[in-house]
N, C-alpha and C. Protein backbone atom coordinates (compact mmCIF):
# COMPACT_ATOMS: atom_id res chain seq x y z
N UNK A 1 0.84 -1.18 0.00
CA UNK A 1 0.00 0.00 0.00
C UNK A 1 0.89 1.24 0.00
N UNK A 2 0.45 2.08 -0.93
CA UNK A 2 1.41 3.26 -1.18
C UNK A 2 0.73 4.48 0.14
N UNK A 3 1.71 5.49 0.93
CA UNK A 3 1.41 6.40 1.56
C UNK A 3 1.29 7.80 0.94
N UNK A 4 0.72 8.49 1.36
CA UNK A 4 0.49 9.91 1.40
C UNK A 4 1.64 10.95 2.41
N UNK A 5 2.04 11.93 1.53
CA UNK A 5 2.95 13.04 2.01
C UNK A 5 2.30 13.95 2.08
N UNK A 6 3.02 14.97 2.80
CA UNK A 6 2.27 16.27 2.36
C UNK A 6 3.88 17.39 2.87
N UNK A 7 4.05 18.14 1.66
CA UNK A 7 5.74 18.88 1.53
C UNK A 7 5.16 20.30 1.63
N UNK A 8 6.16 21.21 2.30
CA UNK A 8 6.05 22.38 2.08
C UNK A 8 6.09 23.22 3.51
N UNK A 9 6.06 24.56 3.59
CA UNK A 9 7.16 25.01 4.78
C UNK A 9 5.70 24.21 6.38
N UNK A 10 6.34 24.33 7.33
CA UNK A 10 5.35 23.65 8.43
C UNK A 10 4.35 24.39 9.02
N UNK A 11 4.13 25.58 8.76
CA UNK A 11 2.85 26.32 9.28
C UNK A 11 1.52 26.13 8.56
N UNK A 12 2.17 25.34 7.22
CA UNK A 12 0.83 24.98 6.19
C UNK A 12 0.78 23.28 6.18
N UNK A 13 1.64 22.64 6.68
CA UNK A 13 1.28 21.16 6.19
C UNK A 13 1.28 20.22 8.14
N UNK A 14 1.53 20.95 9.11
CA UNK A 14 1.37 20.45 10.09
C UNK A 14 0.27 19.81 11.41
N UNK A 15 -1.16 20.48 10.08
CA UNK A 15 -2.08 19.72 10.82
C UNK A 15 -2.45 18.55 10.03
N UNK A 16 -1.98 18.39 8.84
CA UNK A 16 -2.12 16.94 8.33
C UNK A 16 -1.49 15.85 9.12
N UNK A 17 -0.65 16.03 9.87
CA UNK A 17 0.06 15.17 11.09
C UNK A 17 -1.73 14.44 11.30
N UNK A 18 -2.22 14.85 12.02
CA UNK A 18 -3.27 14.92 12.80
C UNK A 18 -4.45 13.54 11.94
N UNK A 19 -4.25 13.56 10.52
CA UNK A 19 -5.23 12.83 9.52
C UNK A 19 -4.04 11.19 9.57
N UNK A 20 -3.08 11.48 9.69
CA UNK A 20 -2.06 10.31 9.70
C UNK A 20 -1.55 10.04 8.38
N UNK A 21 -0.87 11.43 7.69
CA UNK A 21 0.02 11.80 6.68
C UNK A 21 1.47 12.11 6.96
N UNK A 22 1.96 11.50 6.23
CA UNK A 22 3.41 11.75 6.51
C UNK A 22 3.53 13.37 6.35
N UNK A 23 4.21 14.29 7.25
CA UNK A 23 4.88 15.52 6.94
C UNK A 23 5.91 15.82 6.78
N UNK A 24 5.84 16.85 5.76
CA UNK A 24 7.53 16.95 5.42
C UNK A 24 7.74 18.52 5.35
N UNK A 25 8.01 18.91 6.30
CA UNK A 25 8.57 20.33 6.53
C UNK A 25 9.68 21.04 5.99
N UNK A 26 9.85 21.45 4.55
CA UNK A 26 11.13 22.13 4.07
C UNK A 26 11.10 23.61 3.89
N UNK A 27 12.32 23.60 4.08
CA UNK A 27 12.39 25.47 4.09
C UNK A 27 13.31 26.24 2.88
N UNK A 28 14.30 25.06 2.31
CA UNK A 28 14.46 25.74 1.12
C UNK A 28 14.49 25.16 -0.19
N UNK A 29 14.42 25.67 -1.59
CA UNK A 29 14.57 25.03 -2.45
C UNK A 29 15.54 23.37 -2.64
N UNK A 30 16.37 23.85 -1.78
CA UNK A 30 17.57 22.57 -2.30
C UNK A 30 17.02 21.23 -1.37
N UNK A 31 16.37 21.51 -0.30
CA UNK A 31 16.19 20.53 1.00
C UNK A 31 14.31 19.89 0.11
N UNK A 32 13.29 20.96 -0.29
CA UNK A 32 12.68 20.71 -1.35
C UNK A 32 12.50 19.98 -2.61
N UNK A 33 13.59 19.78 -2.94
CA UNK A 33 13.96 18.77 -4.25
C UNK A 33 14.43 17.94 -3.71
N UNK A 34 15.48 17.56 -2.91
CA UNK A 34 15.94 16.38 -2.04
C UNK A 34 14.65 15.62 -1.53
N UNK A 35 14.06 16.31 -0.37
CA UNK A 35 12.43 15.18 0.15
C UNK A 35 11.70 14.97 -1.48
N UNK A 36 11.83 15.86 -2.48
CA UNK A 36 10.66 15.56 -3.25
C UNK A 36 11.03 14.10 -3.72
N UNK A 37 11.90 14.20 -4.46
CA UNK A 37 12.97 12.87 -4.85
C UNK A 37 12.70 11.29 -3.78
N UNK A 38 13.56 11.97 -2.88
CA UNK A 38 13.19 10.81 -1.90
C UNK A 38 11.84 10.46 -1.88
N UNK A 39 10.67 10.96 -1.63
CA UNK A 39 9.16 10.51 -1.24
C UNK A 39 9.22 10.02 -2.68
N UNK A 40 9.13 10.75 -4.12
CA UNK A 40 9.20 9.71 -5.48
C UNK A 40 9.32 8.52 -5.74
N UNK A 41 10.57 8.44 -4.75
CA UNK A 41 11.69 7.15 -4.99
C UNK A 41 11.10 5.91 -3.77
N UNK A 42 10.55 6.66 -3.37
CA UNK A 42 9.74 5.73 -2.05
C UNK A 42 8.68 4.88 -2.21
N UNK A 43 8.30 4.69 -1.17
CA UNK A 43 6.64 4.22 -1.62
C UNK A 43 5.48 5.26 -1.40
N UNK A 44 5.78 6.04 -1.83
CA UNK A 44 4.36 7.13 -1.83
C UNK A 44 3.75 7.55 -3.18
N UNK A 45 2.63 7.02 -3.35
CA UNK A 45 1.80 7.05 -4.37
C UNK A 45 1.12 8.31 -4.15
N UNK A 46 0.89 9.45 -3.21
CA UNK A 46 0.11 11.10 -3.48
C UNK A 46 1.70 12.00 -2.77
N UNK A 47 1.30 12.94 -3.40
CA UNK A 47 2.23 13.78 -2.84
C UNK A 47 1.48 15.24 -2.69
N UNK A 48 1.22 15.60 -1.17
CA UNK A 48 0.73 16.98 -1.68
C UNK A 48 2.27 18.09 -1.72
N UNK A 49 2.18 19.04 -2.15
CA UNK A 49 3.02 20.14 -1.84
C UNK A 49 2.71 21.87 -1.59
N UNK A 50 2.58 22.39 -1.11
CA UNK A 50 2.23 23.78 -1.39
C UNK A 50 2.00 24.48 -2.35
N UNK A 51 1.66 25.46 -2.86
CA UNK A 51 1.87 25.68 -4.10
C UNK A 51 3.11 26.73 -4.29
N UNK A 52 3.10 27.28 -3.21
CA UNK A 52 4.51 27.84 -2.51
C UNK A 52 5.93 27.22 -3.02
N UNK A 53 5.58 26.30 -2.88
CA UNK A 53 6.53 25.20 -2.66
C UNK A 53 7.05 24.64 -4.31
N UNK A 54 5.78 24.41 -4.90
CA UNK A 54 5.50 23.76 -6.37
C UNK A 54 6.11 24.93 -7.29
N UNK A 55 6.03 26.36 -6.90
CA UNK A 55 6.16 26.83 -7.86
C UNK A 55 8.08 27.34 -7.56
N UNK A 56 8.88 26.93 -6.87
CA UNK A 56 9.93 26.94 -6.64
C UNK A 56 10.55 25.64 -7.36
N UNK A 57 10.01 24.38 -7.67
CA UNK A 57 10.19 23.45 -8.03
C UNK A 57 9.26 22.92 -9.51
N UNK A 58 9.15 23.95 -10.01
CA UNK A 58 8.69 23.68 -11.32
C UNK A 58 9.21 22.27 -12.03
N UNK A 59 10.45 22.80 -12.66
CA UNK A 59 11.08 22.16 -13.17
C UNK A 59 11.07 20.70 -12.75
N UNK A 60 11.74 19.79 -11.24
CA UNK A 60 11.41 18.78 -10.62
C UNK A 60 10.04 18.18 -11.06
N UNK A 61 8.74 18.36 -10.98
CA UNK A 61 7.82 18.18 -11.00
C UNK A 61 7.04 18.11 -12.33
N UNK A 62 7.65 18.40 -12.76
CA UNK A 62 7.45 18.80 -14.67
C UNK A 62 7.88 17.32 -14.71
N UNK A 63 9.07 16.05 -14.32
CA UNK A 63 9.48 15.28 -14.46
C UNK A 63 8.72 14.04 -13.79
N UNK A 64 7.70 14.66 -12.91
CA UNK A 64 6.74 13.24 -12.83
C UNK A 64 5.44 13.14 -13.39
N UNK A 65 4.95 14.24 -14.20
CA UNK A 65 3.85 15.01 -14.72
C UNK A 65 3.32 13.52 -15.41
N UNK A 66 4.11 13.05 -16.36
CA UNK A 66 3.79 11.71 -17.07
C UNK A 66 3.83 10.21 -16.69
N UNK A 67 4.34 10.24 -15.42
CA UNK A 67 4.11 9.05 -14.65
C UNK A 67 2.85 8.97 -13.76
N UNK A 68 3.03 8.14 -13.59
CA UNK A 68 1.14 7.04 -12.86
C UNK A 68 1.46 7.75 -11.18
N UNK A 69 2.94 7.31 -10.93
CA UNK A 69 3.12 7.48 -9.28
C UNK A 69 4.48 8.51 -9.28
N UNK A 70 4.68 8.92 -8.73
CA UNK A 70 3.64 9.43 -7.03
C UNK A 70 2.69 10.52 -7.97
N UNK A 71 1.40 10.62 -7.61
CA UNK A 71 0.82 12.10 -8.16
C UNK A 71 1.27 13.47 -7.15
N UNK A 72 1.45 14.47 -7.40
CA UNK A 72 1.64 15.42 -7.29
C UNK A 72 0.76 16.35 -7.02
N UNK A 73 0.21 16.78 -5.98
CA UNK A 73 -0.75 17.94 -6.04
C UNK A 73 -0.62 18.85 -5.56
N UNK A 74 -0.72 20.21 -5.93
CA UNK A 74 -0.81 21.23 -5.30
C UNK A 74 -1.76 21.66 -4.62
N UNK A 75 -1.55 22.31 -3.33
CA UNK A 75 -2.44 22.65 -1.87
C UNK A 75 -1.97 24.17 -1.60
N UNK A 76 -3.22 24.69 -1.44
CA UNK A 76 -2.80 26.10 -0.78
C UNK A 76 -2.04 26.34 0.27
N UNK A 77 -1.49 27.26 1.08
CA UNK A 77 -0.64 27.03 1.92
C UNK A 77 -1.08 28.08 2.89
N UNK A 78 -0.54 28.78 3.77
CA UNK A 78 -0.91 29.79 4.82
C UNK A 78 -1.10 31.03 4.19
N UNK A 79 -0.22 31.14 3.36
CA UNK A 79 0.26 32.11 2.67
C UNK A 79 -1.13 32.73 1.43
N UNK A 80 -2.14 31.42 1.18
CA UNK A 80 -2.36 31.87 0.38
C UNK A 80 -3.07 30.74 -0.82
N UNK A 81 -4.15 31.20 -1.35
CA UNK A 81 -4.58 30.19 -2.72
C UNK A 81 -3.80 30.99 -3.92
N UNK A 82 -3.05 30.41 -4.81
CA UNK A 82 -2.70 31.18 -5.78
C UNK A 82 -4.15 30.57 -7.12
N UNK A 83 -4.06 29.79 -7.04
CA UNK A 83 -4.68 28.96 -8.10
C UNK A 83 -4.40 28.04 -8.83
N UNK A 84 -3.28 27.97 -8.63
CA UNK A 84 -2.01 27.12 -9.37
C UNK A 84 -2.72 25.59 -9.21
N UNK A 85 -2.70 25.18 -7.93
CA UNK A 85 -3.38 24.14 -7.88
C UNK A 85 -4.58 23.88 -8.39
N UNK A 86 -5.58 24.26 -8.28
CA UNK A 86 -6.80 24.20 -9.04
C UNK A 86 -6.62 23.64 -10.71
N UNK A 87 -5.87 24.75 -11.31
CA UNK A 87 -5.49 25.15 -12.23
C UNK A 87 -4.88 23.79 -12.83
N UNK A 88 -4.00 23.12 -12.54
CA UNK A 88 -3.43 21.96 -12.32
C UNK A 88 -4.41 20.61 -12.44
N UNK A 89 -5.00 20.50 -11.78
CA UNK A 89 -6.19 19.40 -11.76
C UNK A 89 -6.80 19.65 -13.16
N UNK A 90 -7.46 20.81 -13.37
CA UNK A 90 -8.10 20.86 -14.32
C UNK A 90 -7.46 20.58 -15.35
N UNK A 91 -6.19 20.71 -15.45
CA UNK A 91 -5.62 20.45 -16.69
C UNK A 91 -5.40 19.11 -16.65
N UNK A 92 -5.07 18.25 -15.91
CA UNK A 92 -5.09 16.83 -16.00
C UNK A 92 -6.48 16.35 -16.19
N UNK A 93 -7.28 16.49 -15.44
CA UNK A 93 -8.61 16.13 -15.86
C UNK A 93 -9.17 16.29 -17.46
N UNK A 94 -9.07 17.57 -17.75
CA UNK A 94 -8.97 18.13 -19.62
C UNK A 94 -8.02 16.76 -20.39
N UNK A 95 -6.55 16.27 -19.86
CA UNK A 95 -6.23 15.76 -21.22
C UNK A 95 -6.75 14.60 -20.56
N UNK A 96 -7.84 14.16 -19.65
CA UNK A 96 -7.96 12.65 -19.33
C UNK A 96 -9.25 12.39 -20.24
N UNK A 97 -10.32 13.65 -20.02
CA UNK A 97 -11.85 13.57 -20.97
C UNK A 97 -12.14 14.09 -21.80
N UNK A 98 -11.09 15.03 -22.11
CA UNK A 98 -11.29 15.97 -23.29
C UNK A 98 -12.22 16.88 -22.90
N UNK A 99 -12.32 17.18 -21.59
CA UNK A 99 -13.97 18.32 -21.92
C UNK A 99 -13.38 18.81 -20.58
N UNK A 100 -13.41 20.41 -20.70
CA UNK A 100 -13.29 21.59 -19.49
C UNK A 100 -13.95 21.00 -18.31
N UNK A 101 -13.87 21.07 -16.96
CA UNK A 101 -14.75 20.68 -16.60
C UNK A 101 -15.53 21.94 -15.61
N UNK A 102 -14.65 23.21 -15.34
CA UNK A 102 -15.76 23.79 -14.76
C UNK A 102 -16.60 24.47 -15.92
N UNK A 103 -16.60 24.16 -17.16
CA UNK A 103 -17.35 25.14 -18.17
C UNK A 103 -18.05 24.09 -18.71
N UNK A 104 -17.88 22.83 -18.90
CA UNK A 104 -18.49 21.50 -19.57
C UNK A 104 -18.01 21.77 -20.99
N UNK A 105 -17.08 22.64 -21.70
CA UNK A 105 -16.68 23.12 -23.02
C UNK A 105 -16.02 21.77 -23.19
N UNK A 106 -15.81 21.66 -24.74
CA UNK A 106 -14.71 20.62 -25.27
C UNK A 106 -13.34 21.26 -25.52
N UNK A 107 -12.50 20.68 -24.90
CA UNK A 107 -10.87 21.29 -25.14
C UNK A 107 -10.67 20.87 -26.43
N UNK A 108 -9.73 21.80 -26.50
CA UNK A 108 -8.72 21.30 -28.63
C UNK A 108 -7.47 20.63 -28.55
């Protein structure tokens, strides 16, 4: 059975402790790509991250975009909804049915 993470600085991912998610508290880019890697390389099939967090690590994450595991999601953080996450889903969802889903439109 694959586990659940949840990455990104600890004032936003420390009450997931509480649901019985692994936490992973990083504070900078380099310590960020290191846990991301490791949890990848692990057995963790979800990964949340901040979006805080996601958008410091573009690049990294761009590199599991096409694999099955770990998924990747972006979560708002203390700081803030950017949208990024949202934004994100929808676009995976779009190339899974072909159809927008908060508009019900057909994508091209």
């Amino acid at each position: 059975m694959y586990k659940i993470a949840v990455m990104g600085d600890y004032d936003s991912i420390y009450g997931f402790a509480t649901l019985g998610l692994s936490i992973c508290p990083v504070k900078t880019r380099e310590e960020a790509r290191d846990k991301l890697r490791q949890l990848a390389g692990g057995e963790y099939g979800i990964i949340y991250i901040t979006e805080a967090m996601a958008a410091e690590l573009k690049e990294e994450i761009d590199e599991y975009r096409e694999k099955t595991l770990p998924a990747i999601i972006q979560i708002p953080g203390v700081s803030g909804n950017t949208g990024a996450g949202v934004e994100g889903v929808k676009k995976t969802v779009e190339q899974a049915v072909g159809s927008d889903i908060l508009f019900g439109g057909v994508s091209e």
